[in-house]
Protein backbone atom coordinates (compact mmCIF):
# COMPACT_ATOMS: atom_id res chain seq x y z
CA UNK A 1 -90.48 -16.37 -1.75
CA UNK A 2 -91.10 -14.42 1.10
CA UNK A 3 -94.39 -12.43 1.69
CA UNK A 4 -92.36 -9.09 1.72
CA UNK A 5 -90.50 -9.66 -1.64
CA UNK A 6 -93.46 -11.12 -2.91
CA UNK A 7 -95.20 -7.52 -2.61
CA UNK A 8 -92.02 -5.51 -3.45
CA UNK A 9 -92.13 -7.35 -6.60
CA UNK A 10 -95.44 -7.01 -7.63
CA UNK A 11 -96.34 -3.57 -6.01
CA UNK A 12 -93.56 -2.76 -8.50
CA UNK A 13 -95.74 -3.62 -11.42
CA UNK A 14 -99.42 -2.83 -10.36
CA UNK A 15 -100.85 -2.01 -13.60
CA UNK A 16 -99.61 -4.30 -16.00
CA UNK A 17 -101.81 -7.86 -14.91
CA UNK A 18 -99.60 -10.40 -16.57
CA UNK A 19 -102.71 -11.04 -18.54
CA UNK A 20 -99.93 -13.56 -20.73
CA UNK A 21 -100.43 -15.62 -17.77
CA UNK A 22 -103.86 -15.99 -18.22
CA UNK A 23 -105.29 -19.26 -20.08
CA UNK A 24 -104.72 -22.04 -20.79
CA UNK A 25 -101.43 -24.17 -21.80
CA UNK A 26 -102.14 -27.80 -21.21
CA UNK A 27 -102.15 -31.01 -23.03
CA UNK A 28 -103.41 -34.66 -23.14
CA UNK A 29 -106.66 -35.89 -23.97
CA UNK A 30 -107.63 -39.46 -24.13
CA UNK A 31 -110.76 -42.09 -25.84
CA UNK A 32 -113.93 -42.34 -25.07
CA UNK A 33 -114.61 -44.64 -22.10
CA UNK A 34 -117.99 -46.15 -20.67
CA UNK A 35 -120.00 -44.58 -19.40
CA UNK A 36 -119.95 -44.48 -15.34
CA UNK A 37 -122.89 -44.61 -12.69
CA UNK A 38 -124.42 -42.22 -10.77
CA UNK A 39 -122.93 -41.81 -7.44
CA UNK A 40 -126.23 -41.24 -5.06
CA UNK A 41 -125.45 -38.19 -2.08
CA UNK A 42 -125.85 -38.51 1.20
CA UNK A 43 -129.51 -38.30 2.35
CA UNK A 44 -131.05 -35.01 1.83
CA UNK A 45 -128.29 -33.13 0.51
CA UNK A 46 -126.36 -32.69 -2.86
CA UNK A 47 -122.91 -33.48 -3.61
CA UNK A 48 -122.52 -29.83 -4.68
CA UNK A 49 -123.07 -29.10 -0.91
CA UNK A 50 -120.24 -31.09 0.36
CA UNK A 51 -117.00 -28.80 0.52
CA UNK A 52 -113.72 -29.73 1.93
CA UNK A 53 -110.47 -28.08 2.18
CA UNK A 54 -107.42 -29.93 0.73
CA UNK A 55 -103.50 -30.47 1.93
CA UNK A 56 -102.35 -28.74 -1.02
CA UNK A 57 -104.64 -25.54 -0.23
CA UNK A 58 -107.78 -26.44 -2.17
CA UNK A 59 -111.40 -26.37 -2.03
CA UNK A 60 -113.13 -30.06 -2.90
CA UNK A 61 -116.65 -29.87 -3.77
CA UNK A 62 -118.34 -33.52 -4.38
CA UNK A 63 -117.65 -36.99 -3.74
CA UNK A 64 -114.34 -37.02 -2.46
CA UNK A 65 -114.54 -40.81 -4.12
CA UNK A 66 -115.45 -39.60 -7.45
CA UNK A 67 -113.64 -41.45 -10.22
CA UNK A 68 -113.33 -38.58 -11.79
CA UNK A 69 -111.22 -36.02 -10.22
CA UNK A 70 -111.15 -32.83 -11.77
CA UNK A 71 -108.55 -29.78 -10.47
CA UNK A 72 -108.33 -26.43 -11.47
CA UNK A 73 -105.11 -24.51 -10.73
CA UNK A 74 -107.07 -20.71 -11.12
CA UNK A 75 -106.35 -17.38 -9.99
CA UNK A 76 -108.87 -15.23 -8.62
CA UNK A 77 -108.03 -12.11 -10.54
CA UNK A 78 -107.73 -13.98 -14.09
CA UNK A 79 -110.20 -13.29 -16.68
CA UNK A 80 -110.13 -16.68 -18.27
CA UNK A 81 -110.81 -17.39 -14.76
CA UNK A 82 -113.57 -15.11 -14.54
CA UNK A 83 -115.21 -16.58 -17.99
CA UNK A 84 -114.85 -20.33 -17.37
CA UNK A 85 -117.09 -19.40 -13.68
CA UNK A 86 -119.55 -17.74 -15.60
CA UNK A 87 -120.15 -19.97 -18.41
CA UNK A 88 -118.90 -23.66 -16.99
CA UNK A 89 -119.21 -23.37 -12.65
CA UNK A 90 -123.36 -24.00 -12.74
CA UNK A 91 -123.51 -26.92 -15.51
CA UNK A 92 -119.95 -28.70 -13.76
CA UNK A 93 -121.69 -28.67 -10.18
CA UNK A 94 -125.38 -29.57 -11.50
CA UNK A 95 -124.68 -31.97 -13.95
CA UNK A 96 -121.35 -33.35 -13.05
CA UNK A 97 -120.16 -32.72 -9.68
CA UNK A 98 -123.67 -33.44 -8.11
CA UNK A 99 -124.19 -36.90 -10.34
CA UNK A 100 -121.33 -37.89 -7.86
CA UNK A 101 -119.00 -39.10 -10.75
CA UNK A 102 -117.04 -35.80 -11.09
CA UNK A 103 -115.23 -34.22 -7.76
CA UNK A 104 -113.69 -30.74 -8.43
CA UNK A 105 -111.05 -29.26 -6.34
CA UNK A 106 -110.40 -25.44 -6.85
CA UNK A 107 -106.43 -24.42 -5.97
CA UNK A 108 -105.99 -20.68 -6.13
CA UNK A 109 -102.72 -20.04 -8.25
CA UNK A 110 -101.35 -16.23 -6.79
CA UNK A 111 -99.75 -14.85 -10.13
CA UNK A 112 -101.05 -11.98 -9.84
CA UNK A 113 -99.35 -10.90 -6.54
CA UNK A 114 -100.94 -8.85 -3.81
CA UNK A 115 -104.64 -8.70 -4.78
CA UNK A 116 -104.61 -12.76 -5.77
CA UNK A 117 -103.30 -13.13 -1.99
CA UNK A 118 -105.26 -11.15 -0.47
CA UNK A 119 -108.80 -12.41 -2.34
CA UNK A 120 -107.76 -15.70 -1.82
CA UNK A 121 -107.34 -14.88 2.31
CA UNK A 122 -110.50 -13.60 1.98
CA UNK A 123 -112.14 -16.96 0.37
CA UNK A 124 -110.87 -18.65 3.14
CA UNK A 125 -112.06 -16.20 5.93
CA UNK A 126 -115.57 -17.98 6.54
CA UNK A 127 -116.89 -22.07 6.69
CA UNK A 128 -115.31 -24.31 3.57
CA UNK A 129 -119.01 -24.15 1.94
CA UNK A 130 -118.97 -20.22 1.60
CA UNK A 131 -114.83 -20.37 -0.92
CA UNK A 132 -116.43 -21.09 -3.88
CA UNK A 133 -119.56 -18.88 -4.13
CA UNK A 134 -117.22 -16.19 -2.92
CA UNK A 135 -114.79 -16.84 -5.32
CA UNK A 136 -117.77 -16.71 -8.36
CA UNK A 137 -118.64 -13.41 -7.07
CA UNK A 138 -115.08 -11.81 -7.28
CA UNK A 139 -114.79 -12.92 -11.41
CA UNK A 140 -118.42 -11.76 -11.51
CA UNK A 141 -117.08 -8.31 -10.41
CA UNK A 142 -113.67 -8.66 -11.13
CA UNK A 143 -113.02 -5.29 -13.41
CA UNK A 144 -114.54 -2.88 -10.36
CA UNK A 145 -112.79 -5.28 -7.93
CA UNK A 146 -109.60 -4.47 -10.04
CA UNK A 147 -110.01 -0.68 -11.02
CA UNK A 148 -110.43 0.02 -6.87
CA UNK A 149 -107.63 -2.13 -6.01
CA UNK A 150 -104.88 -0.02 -8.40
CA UNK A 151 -106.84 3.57 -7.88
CA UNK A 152 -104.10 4.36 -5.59
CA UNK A 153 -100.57 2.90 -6.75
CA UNK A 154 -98.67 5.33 -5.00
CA UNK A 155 -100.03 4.59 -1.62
CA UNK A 156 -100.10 0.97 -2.52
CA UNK A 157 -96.47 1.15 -2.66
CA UNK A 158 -96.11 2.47 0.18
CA UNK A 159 -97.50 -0.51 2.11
CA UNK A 160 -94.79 -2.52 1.94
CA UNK A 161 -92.87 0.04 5.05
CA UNK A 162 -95.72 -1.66 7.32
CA UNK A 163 -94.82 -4.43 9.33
CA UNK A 164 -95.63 -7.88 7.77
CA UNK A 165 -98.72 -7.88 10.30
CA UNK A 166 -100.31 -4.73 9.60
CA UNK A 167 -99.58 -4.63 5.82
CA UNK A 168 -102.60 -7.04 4.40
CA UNK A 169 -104.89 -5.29 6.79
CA UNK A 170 -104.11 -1.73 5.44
CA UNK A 171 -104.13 -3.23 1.84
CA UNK A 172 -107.57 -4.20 2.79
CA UNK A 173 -108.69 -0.74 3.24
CA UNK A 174 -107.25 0.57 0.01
CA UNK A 175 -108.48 -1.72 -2.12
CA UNK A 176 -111.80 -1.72 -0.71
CA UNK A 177 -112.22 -5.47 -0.06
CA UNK A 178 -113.96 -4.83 3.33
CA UNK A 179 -116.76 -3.59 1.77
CA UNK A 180 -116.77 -5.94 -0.54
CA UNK A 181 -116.76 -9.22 1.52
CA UNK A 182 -119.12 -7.18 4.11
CA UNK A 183 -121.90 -6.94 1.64
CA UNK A 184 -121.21 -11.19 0.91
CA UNK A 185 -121.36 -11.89 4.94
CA UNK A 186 -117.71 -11.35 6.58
CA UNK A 187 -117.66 -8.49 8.68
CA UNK A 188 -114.99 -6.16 8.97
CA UNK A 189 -113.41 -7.30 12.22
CA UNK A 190 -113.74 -10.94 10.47
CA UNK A 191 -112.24 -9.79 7.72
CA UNK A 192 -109.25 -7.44 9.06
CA UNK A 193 -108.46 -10.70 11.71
CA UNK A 194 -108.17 -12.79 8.68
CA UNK A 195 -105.72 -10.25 6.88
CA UNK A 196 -103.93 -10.09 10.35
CA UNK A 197 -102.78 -13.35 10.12
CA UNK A 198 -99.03 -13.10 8.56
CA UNK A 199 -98.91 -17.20 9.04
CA UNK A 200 -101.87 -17.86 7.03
CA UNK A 201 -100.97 -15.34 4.54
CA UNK A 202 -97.52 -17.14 4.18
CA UNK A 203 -98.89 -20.61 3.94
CA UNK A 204 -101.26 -19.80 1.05
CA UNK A 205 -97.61 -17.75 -0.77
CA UNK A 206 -95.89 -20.85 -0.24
CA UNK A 207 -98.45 -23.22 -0.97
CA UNK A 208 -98.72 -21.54 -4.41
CA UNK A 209 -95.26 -21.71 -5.47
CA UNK A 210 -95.66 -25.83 -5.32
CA UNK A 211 -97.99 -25.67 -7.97
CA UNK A 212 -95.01 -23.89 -10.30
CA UNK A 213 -92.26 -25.62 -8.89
CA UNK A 214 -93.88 -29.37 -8.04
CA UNK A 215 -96.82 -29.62 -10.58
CA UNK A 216 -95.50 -26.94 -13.34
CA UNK A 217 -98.36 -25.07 -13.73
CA UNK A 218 -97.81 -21.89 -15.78
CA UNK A 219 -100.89 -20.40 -16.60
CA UNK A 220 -104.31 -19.97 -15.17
CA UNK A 221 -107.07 -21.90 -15.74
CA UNK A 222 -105.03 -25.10 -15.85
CA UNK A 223 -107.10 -28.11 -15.48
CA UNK A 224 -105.95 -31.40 -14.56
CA UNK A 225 -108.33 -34.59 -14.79
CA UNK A 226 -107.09 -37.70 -12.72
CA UNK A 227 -103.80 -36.48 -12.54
CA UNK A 228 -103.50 -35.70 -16.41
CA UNK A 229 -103.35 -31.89 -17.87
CA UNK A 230 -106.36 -30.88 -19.99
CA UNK A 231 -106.33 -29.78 -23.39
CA UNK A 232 -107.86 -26.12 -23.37
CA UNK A 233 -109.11 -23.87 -20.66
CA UNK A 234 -112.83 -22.97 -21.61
CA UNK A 235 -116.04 -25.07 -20.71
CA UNK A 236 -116.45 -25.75 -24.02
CA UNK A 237 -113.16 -27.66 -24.25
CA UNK A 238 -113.40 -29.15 -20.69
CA UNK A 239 -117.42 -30.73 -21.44
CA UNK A 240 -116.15 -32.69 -23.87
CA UNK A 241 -113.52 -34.55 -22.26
CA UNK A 242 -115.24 -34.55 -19.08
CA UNK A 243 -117.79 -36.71 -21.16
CA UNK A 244 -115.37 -38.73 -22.82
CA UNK A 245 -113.94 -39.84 -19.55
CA UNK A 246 -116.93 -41.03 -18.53
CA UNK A 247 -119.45 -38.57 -16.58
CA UNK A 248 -122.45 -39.34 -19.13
């Protein structure tokens, strides 16, 4: 899909979120296997601290060796997105990801249109290590984040007679993102040469449709565990099976 039918589609339908989209649909499960050893860091550092971006457009925080490899498919304006950061993201990276057993990969999944795009641009704007607190401070402030970016659907619309170069930048204005991202450490001129780039912005769109079309994800959080889809999209569903595969 291209970048400008991807916003006439969704500039189209602003309001409505495709909250349907949001949580989970997965399956599989499996017994109870031994327990695994701890996986000691580098010297002086945590696994929690070592970020890496992916081929497929991820973030990978831990040991990239981890036996257990744990993805999430998420979208950045997603409230079961939003909920699983604020209860699950601080015991996954201090009990699991840093025990070096568990590595998790975060893949931003743009169902949403526009403002997922344009966040997840935005994630990417600074080093690898910065994605993921970003990311937990959008769904920490993801209803303000959302009632600025549709305040002005009229002139939203309108964006989409811009040039494909200018377009992101001027949606960044709207929507208020460069004040945003300012007050978490990206400048404006960092931030507006980051919405500049059409290339990047059309590598992330078409980097998201392969997780519909190639790995059939449908909703958001989907969570995949060594290649397997997880039963259930809250921490309380993913602890257990994290445990049961091991990472006790």
């Amino acid at each position: 899909m291209t970048l400008t039918r991807l916003f006439s589609l969704c500039l189209a339908a602003l309001a409505p979120l495709m909250l349907a989209a949001c949580g989970g649909d997965a399956a599989g499960d499996g017994a109870s296997s031994e327990p695994l050893p701890v996986v000691a860091p580098p010297a002086g550092t945590t696994w929690a601290q070592k970020v890496a971006t992916t081929e497929r457009g991820g973030y990978l925080v831990g040991n990239p060796d981890a036996p257990l490899k744990l993805v999430e498919y998420g979208s950045l304006t997603c409230p079961a997105c939003a909920r699983f950061s604020e209860e699950g993201m601080k015991p996954l990276m201090e009990t699991y990801v840093n025990s070096g057993r568990v590595s998790y990969e975060f893949r931003s999944f743009l169902i949403h249109g526009p403002l997922d795009l344009a966040l997840t641009r935005m994630i990417g704007c600074s080093a690898p290590e910065a994605a993921m607190p970003l990311a937990d401070q959008i769904w920490a402030n993801l209803g303000p984040i959302q009632q600025r970016a549709f305040a002005n659907e009229s002139a939203l619309n309108d964006l989409a007679k811009f040039p494909e170069n200018e377009r992101f930048v001027r949606f960044g204005e709207l929507t208020g993102l460069y004040e945003f991202f300012a007050a978490r450490g990206i400048s404006e001129d960092q931030a507006r040469t980051c919405m500049a780039d059409f290339a990047k912005l059309k590598q992330l769109s078409e980097i998201s449709e392969t997780y519909a079309n190639d790995d059939k994800i449908q909703s958001t959080p989907t969570f995949v565990l060594n290649g397997t889809k997880v039963e259930g999209s809250t921490w309380a569903e993913l602890e257990p099976r994290l445990q049961r595969a091991g990472a006790r």
